[in-house]
Protein backbone atom coordinates (compact mmCIF):
# COMPACT_ATOMS: atom_id res chain seq x y z
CA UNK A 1 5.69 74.42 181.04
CA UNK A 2 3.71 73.21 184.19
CA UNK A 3 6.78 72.94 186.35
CA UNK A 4 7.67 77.05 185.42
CA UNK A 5 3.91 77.74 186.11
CA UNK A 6 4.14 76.29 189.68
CA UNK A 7 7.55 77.73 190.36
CA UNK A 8 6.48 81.02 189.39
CA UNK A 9 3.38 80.26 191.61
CA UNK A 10 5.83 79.54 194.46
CA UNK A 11 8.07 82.82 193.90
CA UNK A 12 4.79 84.62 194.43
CA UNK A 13 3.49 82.83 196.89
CA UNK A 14 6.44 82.98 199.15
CA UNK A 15 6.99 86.63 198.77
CA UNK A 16 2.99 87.23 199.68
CA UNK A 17 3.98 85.01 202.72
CA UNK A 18 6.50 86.97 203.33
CA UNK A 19 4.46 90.25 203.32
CA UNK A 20 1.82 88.31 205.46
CA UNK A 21 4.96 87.60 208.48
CA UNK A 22 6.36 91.18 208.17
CA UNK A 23 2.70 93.16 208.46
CA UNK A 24 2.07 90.91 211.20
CA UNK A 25 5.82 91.13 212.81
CA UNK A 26 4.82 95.38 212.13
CA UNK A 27 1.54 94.42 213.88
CA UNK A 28 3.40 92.98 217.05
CA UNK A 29 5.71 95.50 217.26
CA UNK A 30 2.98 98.32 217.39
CA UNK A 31 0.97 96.51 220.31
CA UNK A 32 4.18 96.02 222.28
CA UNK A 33 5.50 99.38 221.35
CA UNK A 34 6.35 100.25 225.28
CA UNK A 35 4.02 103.83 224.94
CA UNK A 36 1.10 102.30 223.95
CA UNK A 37 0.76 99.56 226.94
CA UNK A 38 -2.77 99.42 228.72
CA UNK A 39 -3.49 101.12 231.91
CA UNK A 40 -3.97 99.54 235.29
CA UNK A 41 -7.78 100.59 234.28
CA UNK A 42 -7.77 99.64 231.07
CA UNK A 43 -6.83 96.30 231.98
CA UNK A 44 -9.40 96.55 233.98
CA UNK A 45 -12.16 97.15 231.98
CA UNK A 46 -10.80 94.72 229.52
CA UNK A 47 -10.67 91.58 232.33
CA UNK A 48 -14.47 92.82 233.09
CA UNK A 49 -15.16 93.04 229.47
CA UNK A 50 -13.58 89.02 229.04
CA UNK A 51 -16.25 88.27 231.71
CA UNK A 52 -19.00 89.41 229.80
CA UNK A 53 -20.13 92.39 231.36
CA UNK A 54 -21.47 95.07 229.07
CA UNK A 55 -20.49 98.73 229.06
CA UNK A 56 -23.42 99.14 231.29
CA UNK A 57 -22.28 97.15 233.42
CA UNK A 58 -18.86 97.78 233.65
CA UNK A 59 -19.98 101.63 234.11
CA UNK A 60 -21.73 100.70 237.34
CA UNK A 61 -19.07 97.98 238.94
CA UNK A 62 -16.46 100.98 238.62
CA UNK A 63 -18.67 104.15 239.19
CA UNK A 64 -18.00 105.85 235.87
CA UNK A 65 -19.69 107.01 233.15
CA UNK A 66 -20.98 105.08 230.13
CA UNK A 67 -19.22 107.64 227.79
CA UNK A 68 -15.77 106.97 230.05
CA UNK A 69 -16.18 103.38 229.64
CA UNK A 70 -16.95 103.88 225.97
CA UNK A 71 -13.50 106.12 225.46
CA UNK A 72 -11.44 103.32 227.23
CA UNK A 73 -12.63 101.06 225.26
CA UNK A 74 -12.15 102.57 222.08
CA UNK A 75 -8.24 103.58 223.08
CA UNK A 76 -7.93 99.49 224.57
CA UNK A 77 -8.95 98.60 220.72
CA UNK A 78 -6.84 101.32 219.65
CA UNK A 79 -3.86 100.05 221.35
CA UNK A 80 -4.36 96.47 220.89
CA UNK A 81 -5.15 97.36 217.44
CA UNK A 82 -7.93 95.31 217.53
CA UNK A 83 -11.48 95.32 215.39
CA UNK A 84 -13.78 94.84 218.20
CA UNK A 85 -13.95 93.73 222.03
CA UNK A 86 -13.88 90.17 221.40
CA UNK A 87 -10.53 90.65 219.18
CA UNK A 88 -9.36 93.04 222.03
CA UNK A 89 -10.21 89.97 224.31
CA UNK A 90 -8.13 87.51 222.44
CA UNK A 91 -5.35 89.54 221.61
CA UNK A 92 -4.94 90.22 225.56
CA UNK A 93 -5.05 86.71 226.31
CA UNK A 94 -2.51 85.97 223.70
CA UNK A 95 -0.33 88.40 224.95
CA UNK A 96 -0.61 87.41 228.63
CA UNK A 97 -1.82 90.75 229.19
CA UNK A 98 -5.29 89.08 231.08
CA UNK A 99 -5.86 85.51 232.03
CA UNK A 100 -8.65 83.74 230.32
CA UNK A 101 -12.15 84.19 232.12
CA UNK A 102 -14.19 80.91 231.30
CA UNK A 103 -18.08 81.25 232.74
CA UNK A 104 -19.07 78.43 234.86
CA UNK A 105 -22.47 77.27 234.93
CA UNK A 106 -24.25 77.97 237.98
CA UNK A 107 -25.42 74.59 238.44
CA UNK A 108 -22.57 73.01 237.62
CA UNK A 109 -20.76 74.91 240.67
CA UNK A 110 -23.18 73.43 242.89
């Protein structure tokens, strides 16, 4: 009785894995769908955006407005299909899309 309980646990198991690799296979294959990849600015205000600068910020480093900035951001999460600007971040990375920005400590560079 135990051993059909965990077999049947298995069969389910595996076929919610299985669900799990093809959303996420789906997933990929949206992000690298060749008509949704990130503008020269976009991946600009995405490497600025790894770096820590804030919409503010970025606004001023680029001379644009804070509601441009705020629409390229919103189609770089679109794209990326991402939930926020640290998932955008990540995904980027991931993908090779940006390098990874680590902050050095001022008075460690010294």
């Amino acid at each position: 009785m135990i051993v059909k309980k965990n077999k049947e646990a298995l069969k389910t198991s595996g076929t919610r894995c299985e669900d799990i690799i093809r959303s996420d296979v789906m997933r990929i294959e949206r992000i690298l769908h060749p008509a949704e990849k990130l503008t020269t600015r976009e991946i600009e205000i995405l490497t600025l955006t790894a770096k820590g600068k804030t919409r503010d910020e970025i606004s001023a480093i680029l001379m644009l407005s804070k509601e441009t900035i705020k629409d390229y951001l919103a189609k770089i999460l679109r794209k990326l299909d991402a939930a926020n600007k640290a998932n955008a971040v990540s995904i980027a990375c991931t993908l090779g899309i940006i390098e990874p920005y680590e902050k050095v400590d001022r008075a460690d560079a010294l």
